[in-house]
C-alpha atoms as a PDB file:
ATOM      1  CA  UNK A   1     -17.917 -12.907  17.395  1.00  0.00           C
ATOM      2  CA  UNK A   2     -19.062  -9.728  18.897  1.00  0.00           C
ATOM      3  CA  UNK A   3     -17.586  -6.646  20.206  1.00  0.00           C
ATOM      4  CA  UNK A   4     -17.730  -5.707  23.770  1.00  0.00           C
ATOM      5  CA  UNK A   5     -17.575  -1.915  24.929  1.00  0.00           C
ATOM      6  CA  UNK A   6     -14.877  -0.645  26.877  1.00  0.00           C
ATOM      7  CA  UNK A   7     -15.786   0.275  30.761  1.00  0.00           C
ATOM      8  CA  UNK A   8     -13.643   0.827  33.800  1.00  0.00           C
ATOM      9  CA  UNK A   9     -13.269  -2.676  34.405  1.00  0.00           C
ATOM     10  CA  UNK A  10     -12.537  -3.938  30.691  1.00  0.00           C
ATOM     11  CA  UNK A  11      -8.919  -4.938  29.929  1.00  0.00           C
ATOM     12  CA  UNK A  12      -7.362  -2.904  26.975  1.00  0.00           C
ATOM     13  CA  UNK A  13      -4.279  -2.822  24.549  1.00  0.00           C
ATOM     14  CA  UNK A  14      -1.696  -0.555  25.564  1.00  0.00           C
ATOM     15  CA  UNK A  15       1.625   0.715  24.518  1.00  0.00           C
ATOM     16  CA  UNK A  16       1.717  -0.918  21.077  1.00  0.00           C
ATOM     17  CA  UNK A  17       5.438  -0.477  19.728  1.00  0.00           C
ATOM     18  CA  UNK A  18       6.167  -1.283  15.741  1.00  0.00           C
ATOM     19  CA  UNK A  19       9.451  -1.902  14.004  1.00  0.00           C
ATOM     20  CA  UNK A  20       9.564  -2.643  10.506  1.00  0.00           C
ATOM     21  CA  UNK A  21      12.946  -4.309   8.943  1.00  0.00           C
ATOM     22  CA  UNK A  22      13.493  -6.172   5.673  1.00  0.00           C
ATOM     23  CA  UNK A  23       9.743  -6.742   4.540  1.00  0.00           C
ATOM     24  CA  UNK A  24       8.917  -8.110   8.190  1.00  0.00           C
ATOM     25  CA  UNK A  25       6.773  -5.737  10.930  1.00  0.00           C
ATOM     26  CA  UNK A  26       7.303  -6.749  14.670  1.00  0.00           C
ATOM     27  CA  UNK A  27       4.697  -5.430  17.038  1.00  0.00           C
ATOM     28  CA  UNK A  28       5.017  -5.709  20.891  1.00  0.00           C
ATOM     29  CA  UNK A  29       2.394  -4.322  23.473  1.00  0.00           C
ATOM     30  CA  UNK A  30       1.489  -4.743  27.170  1.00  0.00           C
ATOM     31  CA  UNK A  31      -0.875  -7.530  28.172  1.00  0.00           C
ATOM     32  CA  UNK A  32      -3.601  -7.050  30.517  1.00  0.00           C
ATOM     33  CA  UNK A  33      -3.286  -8.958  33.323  1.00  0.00           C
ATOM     34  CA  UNK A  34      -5.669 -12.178  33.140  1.00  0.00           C
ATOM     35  CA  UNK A  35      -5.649 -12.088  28.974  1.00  0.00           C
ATOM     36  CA  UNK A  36      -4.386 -15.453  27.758  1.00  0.00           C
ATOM     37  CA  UNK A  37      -5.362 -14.715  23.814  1.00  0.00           C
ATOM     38  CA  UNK A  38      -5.567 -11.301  21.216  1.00  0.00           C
ATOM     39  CA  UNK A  39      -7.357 -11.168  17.865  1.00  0.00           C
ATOM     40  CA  UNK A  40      -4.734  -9.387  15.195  1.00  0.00           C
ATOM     41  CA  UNK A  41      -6.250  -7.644  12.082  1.00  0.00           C
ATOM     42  CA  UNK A  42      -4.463  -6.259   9.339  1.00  0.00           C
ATOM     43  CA  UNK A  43      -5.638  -4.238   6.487  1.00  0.00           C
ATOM     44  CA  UNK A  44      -4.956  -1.089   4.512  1.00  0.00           C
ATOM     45  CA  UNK A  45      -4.693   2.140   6.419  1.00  0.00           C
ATOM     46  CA  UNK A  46      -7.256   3.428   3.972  1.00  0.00           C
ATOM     47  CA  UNK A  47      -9.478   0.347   3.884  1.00  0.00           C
ATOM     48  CA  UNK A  48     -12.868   1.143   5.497  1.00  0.00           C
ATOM     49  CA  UNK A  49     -14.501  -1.164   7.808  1.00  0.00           C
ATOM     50  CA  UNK A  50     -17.628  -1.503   9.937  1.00  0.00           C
ATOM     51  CA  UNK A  51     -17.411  -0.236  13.014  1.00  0.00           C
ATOM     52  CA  UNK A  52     -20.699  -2.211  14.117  1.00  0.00           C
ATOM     53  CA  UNK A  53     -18.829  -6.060  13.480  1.00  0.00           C
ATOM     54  CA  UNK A  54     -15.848  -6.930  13.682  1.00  0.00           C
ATOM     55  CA  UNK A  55     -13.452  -7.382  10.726  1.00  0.00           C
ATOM     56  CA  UNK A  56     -13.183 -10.688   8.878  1.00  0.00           C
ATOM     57  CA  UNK A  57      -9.577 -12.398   8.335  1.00  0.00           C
ATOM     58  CA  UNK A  58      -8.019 -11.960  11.764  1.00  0.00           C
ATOM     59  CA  UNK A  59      -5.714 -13.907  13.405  1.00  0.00           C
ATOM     60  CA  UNK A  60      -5.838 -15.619  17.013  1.00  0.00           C
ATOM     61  CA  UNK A  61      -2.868 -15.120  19.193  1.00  0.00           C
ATOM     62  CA  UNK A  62      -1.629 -16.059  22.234  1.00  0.00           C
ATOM     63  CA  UNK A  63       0.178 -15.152  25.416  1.00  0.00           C
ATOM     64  CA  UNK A  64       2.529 -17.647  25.524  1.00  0.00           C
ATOM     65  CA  UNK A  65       3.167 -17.611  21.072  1.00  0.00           C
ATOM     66  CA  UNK A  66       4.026 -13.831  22.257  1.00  0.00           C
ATOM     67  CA  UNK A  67       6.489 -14.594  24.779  1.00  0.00           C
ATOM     68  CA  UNK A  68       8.097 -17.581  22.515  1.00  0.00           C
ATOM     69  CA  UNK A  69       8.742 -15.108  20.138  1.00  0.00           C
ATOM     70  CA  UNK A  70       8.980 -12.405  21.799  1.00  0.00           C
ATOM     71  CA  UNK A  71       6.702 -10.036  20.159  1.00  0.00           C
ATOM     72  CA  UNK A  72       4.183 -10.834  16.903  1.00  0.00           C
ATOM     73  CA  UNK A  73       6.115 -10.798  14.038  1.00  0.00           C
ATOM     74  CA  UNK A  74       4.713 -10.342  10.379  1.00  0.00           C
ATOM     75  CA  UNK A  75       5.684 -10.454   6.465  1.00  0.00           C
ATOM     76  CA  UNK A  76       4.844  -7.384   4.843  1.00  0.00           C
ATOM     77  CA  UNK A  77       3.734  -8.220   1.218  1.00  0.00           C
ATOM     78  CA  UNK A  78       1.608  -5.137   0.471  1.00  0.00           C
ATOM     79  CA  UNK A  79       3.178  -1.900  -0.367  1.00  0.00           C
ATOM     80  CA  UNK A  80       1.996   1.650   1.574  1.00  0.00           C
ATOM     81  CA  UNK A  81       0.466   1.922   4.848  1.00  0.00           C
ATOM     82  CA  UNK A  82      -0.660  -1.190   6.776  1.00  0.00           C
ATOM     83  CA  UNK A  83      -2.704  -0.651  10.004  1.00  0.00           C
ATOM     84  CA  UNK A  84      -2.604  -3.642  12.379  1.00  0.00           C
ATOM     85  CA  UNK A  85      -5.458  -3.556  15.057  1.00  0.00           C
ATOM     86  CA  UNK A  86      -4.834  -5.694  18.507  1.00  0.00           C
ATOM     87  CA  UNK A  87      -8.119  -6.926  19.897  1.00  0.00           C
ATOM     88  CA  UNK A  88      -8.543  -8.342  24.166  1.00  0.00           C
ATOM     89  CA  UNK A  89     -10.055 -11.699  23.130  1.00  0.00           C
ATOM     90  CA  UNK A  90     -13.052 -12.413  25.590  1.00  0.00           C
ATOM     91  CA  UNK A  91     -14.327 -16.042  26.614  1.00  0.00           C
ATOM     92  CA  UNK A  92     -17.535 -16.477  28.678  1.00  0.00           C
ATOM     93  CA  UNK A  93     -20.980 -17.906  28.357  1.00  0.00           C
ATOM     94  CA  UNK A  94     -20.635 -19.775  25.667  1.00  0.00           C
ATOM     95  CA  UNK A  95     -19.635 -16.896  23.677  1.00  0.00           C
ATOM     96  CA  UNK A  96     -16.195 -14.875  22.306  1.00  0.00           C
ATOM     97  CA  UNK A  97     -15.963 -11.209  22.901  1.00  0.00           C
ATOM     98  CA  UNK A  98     -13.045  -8.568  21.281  1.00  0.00           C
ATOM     99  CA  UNK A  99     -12.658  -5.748  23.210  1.00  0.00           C
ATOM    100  CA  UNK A 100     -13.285  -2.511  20.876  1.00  0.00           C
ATOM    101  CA  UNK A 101     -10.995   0.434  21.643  1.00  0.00           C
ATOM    102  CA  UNK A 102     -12.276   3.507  20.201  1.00  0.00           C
ATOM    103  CA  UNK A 103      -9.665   5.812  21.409  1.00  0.00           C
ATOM    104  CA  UNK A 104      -7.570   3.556  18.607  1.00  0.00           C
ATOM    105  CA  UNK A 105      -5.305   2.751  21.481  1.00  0.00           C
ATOM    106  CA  UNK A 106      -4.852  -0.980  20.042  1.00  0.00           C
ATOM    107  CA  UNK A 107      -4.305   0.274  16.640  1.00  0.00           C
ATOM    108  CA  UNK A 108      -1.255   1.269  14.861  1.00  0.00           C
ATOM    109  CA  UNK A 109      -0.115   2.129  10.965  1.00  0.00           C
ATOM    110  CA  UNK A 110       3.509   1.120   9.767  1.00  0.00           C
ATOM    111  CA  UNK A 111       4.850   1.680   6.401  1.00  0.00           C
ATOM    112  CA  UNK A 112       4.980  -1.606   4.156  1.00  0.00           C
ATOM    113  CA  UNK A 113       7.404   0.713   1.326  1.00  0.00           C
ATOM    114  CA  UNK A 114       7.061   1.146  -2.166  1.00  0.00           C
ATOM    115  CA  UNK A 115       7.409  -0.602  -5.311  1.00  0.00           C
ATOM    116  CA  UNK A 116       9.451   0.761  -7.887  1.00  0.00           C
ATOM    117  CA  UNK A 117       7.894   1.223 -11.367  1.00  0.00           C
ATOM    118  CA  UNK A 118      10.426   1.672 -13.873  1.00  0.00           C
ATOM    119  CA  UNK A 119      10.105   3.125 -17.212  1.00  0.00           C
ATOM    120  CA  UNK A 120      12.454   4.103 -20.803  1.00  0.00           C
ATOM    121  CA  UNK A 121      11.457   5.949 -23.733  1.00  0.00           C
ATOM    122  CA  UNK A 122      12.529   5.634 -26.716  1.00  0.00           C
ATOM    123  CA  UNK A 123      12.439   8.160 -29.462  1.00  0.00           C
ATOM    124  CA  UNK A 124      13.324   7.189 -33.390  1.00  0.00           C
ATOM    125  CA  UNK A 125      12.990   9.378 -36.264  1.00  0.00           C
ATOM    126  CA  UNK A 126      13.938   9.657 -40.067  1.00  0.00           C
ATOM    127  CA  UNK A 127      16.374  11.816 -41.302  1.00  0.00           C
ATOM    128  CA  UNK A 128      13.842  13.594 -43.303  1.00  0.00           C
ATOM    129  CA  UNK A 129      10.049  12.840 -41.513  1.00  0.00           C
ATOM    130  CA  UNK A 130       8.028  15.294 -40.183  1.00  0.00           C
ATOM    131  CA  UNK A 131       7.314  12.680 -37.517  1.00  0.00           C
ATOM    132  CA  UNK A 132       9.149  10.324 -35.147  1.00  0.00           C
ATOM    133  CA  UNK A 133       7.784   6.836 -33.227  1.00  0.00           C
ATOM    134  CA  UNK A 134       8.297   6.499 -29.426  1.00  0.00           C
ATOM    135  CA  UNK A 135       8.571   3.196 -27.933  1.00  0.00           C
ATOM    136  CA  UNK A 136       7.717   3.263 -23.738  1.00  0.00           C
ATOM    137  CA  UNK A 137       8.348   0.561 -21.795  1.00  0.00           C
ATOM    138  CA  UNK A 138       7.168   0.413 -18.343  1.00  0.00           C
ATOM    139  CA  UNK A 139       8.938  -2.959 -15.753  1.00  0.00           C
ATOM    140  CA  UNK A 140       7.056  -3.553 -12.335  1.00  0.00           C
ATOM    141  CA  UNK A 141       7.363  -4.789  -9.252  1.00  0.00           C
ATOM    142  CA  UNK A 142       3.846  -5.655  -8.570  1.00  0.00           C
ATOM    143  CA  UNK A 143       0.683  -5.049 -10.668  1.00  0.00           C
ATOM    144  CA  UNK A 144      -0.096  -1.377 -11.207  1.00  0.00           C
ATOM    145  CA  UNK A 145      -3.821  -0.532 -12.936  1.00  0.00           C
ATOM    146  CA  UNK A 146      -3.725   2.030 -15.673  1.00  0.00           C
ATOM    147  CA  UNK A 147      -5.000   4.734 -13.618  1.00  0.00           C
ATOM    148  CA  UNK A 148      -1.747   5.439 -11.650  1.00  0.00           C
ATOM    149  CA  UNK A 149       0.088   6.700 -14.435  1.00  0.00           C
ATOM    150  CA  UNK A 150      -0.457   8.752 -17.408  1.00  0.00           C
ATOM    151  CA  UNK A 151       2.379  10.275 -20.273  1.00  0.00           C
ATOM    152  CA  UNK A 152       2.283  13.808 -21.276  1.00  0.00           C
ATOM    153  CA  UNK A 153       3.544  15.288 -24.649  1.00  0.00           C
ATOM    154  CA  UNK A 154       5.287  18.749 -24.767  1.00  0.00           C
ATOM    155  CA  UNK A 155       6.326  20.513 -28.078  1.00  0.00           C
ATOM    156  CA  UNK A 156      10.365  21.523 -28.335  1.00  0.00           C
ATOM    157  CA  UNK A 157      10.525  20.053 -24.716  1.00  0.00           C
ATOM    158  CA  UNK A 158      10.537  17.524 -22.422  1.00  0.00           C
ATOM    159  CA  UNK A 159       7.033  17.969 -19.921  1.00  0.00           C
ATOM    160  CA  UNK A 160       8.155  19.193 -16.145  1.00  0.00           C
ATOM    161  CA  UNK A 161       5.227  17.973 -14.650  1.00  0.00           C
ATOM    162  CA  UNK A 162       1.684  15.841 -15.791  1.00  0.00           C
ATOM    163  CA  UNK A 163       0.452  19.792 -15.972  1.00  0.00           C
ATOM    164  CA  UNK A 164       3.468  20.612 -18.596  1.00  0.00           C
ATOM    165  CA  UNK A 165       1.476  19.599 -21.987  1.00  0.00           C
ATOM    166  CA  UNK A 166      -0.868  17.495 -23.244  1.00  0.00           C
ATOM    167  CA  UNK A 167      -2.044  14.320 -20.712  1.00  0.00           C
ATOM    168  CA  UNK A 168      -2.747  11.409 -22.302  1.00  0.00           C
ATOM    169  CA  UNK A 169      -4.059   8.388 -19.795  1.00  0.00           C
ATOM    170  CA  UNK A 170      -2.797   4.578 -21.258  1.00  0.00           C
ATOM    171  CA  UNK A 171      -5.698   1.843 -22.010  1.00  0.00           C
ATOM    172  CA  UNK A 172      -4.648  -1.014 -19.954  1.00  0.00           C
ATOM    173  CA  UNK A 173      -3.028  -2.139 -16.501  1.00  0.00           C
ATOM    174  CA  UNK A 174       0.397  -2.898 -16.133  1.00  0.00           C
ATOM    175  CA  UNK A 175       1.451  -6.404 -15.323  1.00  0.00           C
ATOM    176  CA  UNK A 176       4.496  -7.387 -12.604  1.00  0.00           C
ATOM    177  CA  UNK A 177       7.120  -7.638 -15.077  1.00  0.00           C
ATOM    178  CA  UNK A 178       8.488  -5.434 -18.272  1.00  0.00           C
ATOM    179  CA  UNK A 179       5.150  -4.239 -20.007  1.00  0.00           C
ATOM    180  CA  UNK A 180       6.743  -2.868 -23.835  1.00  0.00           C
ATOM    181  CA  UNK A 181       3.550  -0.456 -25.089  1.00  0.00           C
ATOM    182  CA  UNK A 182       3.050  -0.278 -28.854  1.00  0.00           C
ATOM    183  CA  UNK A 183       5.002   2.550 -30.536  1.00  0.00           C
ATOM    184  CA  UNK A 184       3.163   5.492 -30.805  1.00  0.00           C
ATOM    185  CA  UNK A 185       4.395   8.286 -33.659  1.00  0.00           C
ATOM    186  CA  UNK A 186       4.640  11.890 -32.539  1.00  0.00           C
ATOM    187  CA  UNK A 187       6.003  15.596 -34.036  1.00  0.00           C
ATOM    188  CA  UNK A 188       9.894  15.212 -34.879  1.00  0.00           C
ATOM    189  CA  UNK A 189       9.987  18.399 -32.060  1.00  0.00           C
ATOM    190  CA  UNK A 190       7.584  16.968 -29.602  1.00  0.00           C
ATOM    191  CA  UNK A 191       8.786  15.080 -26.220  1.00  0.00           C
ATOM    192  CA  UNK A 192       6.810  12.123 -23.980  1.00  0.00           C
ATOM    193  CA  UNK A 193       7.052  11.252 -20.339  1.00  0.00           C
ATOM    194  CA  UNK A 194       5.755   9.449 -18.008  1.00  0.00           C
ATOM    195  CA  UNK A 195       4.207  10.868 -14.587  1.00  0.00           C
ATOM    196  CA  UNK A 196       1.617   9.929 -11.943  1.00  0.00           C
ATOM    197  CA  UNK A 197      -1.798  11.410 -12.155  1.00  0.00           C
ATOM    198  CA  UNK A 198      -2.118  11.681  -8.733  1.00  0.00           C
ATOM    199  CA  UNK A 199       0.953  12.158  -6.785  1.00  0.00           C
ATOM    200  CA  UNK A 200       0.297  12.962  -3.481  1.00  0.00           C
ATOM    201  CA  UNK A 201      -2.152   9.673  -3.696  1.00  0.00           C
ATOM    202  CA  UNK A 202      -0.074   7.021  -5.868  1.00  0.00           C
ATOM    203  CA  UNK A 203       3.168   7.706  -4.428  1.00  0.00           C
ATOM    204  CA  UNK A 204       2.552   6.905  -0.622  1.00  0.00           C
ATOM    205  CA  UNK A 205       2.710   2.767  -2.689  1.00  0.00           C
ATOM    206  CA  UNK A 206       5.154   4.033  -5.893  1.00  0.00           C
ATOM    207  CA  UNK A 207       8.391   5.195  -6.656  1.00  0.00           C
ATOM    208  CA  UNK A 208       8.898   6.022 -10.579  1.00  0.00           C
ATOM    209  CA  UNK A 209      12.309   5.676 -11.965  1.00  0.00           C
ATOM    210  CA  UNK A 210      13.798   6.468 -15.022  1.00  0.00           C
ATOM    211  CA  UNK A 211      15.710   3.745 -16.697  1.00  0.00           C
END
């Protein structure tokens, strides 16, 4: 497939209208008169694409499967921003066309929601040691790679932020389930927990929660 360029005379998406509710997005948008079929893509808001080819992994819709159920109506099974793009399917000459809209006019962004991450810690000393073991134990919804979170150790306190103390990154992703680290031994007056390295950028896809 190829893209055609939009010119007076080119029919176009318009008025695309999302609702998302219960892990399902339905999108409805006004047909140009004379289009029987669209081409839906769906992707990450932050995924880049090409803008010379089309994007691989779309999905052929119809007219009359949009007025049967009266709208397009799809599972959300990724967390964060989803952007769904509508393309004007084209037939002629032996060839398929998709309309490319580069005032994003057949493109819209929904929130998919966030998984929850979960954590405990667990601190054990002796009544007389200088030191004391920590046991963290981190329970996922969905897999979460290493990088997203990090633990930070404070002295006669517990940290305020990933800023508050000394950051410490862990070794290894963390699988959909309840991932129990191996105890780590600390200061009998020092204090873990558990942040996100990057805020602003892991927490548009995950909530953390104390347990």
């Amino acid at each position: 497939m190829k893209y055609a360029e939009v010119d007076a005379s080119t029919p176009v998406i318009t008025e695309i209208v999302s609702r998302v509710e219960d892990r399902f997005c339905t999108l409805r948008w006004r047909w140009p008169d004379g289009v029987q079929a669209v081409c839906i893509h769906k992707a990450s808001a932050e995924a880049p694409d090409d803008p010379e080819l089309p994007p691989s992994g779309m999905k052929l819709y119809t007219r009359e499967e949009y007025k049967a159920n009266n709208g397009y109506r799809d599972r959300l099974d990724e967390i964060g921003l989803v952007a769904y793009t509508i393309y004007v399917r084209l037939s002629g000459n032996g060839e398929t066309l998709l309309v490319r809209q580069r005032d994003g006019g057949n493109r819209t962004t929904v929130s998919a929601g966030k998984a929850r991450i979960y954590y405990s810690i667990q601190h054990k000393k002796g009544l007389f040691s200088k030191l004391k073991t920590v046991q963290m134990t981190i329970t996922a919804e969905v897999p979460v790679p290493k990088e997203v979170l990090c633990y930070v150790k404070k002295r006669d306190a517990h940290p305020s932020s990933k800023d508050d103390g000394a950051l410490f990154p862990f070794v290894q992703d963390f699988a959909p389930g309840r991932n129990q680290l191996p105890p780590i031994e600390v200061g009998k007056d020092d204090f873990i927990r558990i942040f996100f390295t990057d805020g602003r950028k892991y927490g548009v896809y995950y909530e953390l929660v104390p347990e």
